[in-house]
Protein backbone atom coordinates (compact mmCIF):
# COMPACT_ATOMS: atom_id res chain seq x y z
CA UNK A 1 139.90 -87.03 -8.32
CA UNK A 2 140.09 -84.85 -4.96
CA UNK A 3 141.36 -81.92 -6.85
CA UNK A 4 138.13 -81.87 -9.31
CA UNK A 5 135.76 -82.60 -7.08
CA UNK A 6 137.41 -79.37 -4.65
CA UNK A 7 136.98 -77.26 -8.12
CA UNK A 8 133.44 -78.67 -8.43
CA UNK A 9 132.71 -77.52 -4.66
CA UNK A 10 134.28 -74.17 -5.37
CA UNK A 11 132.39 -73.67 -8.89
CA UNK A 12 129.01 -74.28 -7.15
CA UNK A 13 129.93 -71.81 -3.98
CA UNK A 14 130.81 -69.01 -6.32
CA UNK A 15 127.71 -69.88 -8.18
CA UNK A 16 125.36 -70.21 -5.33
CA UNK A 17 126.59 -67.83 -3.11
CA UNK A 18 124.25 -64.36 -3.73
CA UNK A 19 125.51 -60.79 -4.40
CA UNK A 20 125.61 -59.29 -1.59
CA UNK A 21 125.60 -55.44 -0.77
CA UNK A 22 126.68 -55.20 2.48
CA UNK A 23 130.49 -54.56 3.13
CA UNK A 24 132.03 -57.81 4.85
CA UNK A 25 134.48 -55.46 6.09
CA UNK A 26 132.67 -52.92 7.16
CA UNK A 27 130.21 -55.09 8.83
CA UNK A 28 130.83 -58.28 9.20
CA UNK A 29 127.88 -59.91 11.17
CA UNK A 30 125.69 -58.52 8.96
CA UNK A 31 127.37 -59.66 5.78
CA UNK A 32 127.10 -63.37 7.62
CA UNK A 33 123.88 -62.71 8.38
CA UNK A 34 122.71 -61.47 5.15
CA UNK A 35 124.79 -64.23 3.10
CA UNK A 36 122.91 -67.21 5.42
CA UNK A 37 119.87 -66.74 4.61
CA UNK A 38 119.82 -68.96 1.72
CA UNK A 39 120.70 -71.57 4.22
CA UNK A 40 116.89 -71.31 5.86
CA UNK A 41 115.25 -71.71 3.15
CA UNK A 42 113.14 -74.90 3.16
CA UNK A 43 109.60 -75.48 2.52
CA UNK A 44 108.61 -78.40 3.86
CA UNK A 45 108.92 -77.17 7.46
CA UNK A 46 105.69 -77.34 9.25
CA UNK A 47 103.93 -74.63 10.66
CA UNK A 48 103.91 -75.20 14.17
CA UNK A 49 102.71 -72.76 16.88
CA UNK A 50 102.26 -74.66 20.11
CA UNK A 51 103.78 -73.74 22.85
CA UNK A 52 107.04 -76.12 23.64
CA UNK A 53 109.54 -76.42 26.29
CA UNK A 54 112.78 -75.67 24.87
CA UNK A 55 115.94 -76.15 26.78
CA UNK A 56 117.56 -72.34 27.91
CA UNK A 57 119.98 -70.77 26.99
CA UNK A 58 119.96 -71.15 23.22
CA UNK A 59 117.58 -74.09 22.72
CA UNK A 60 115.68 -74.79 19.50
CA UNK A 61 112.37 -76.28 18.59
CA UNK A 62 112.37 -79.03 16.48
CA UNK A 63 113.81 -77.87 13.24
CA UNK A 64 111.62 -79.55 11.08
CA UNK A 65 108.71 -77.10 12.47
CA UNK A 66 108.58 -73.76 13.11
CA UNK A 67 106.87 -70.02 12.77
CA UNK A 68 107.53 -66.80 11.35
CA UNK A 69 109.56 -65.98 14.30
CA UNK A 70 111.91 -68.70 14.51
CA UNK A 71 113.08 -67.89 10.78
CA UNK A 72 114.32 -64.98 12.19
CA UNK A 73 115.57 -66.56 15.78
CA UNK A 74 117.43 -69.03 13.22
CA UNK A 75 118.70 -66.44 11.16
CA UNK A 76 120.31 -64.91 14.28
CA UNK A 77 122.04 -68.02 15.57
CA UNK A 78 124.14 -68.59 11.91
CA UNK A 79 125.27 -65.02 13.49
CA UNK A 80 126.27 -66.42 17.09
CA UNK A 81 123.49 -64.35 18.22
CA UNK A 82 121.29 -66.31 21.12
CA UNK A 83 117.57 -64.45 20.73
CA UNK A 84 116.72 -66.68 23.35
CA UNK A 85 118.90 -65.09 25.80
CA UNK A 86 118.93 -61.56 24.80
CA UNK A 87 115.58 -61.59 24.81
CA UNK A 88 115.74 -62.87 28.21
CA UNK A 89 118.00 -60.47 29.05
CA UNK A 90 116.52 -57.34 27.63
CA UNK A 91 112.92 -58.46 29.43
CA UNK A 92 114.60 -59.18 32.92
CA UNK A 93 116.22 -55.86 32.57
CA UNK A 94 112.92 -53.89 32.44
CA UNK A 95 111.27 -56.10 35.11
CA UNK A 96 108.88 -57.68 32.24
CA UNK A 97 107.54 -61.23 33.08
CA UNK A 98 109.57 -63.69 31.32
CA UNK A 99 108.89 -67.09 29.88
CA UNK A 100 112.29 -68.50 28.21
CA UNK A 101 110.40 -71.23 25.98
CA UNK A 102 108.75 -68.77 24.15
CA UNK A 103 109.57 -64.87 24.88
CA UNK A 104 111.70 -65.10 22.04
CA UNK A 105 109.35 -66.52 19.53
CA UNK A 106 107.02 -64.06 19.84
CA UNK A 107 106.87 -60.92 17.36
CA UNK A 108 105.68 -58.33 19.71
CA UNK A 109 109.15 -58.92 21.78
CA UNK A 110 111.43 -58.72 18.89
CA UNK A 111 110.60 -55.95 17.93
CA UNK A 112 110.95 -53.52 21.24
CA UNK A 113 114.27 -55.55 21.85
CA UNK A 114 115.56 -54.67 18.25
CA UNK A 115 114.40 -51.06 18.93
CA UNK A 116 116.18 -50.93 21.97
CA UNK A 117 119.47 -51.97 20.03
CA UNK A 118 118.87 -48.85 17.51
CA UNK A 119 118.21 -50.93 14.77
CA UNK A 120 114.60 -49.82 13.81
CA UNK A 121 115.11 -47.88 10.16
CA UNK A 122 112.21 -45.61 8.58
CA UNK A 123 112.40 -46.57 4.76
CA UNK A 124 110.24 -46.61 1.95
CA UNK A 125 110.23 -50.04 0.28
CA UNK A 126 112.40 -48.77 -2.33
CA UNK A 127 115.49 -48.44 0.31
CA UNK A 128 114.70 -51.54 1.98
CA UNK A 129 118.25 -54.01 1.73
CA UNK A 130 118.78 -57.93 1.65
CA UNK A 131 118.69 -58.53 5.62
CA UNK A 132 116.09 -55.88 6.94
CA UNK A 133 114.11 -57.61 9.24
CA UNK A 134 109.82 -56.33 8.60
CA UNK A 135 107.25 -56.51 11.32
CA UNK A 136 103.74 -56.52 9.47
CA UNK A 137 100.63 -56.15 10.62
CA UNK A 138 97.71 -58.27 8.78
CA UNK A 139 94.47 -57.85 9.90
CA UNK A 140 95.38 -56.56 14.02
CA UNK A 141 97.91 -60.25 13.52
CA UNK A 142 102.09 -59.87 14.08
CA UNK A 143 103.99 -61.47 11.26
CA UNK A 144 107.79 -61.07 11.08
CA UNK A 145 110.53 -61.63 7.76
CA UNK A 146 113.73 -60.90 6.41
CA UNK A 147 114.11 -59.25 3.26
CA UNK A 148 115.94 -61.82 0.87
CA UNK A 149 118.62 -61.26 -1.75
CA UNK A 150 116.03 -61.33 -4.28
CA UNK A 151 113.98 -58.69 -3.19
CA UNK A 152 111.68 -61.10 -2.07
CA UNK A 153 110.38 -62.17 2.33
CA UNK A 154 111.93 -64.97 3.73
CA UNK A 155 109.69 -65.93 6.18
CA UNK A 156 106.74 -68.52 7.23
CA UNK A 157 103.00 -67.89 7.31
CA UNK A 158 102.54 -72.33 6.78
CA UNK A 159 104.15 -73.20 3.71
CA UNK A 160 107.54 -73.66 5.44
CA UNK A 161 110.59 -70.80 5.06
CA UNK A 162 109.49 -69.56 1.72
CA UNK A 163 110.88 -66.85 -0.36
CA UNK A 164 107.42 -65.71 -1.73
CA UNK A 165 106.06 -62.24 -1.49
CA UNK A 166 107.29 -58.70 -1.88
CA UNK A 167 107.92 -56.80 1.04
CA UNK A 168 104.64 -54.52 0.59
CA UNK A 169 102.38 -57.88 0.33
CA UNK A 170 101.22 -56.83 3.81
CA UNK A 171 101.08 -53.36 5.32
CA UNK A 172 104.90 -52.93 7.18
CA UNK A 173 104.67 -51.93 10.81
CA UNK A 174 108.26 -51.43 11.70
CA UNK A 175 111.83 -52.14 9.56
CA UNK A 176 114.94 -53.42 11.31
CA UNK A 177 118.47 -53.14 10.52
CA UNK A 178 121.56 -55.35 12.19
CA UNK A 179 124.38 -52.74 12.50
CA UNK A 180 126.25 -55.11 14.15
């Protein structure tokens, strides 16, 4: 009975587990980080902006609640990667006020922190790939997602972390890519 139910659990892996176009070799975080997104998918977390204490370093909201933001701050910890701290880090380091329950939620500091990593990609959305992180801007609003394996955004705008819209659904900002 063990040994079927192991080839059951290895049947569903292979068929769950996405293509993925990213060399695992080559770069490894961002093969994890591409390959984990199917793990944040869930739509019946709430859509949740108030401001919360959350313990430092590398605390979480709730995870039943959450923004656009913390898709991506999730995203980054099934890496190892603390966006909490980095952010931190990165703001400290230019002398920029600083506010550990929330810095790292925020869109408008992802994005100059991702830049400063030399991850910020000029693409049309024809050449965007399964893991690019997209900063739109709807309507003079910041809204951040990850491009899926599907083609599709991973991302919250209050109907939990939904794959639902194309990439060009809102006008793109700025595109990020994890060399790492």
């Amino acid at each position: 009975m063990k040994r079927l139910t192991l080839i059951g659990v290895l049947v569903c892996f292979v068929a769950c587990t996405p293509t993925i176009d990213v060399d695992q070799n080559v770069e490894p975080k961002r093969y994890k980080f591409v390959s984990c997104l199917s793990e944040l998918v869930d739509k019946t977390i709430i859509y949740d902006s108030s401001y919360r204490t959350i313990d430092f370093p590398c605390g979480d909201i709730p995870d039943n609640i959450g923004v656009c933001a913390d898709v991506v701050v999730r995203a980054f910890e099934n890496i190892d990667v603390c966006l909490q701290q980095e952010i931190y880090n990165y703001r400290k380091s230019r002398n920029l006020s600083i506010d550990t329950n929330i810095d790292h939620r925020r869109v408008r500091n992802l994005g100059p922190y991702f830049e400063s990593k030399g991850w910020e990609v000029h693409v049309t959305k024809n050449e965007l790939e399964p893991g690019d992180i997209i900063w739109w801007k709807i309507n003079g609003s910041d809204h951040i997602g990850i491009v899926y394996h599907n083609g599709k955004m991973l991302h919250n705008e209050g109907r939990g972390q939904s794959v639902d819209i194309k990439p060009d659904h809102y006008r793109i900002y700025r595109v990020f890519r994890i060399n790492a």
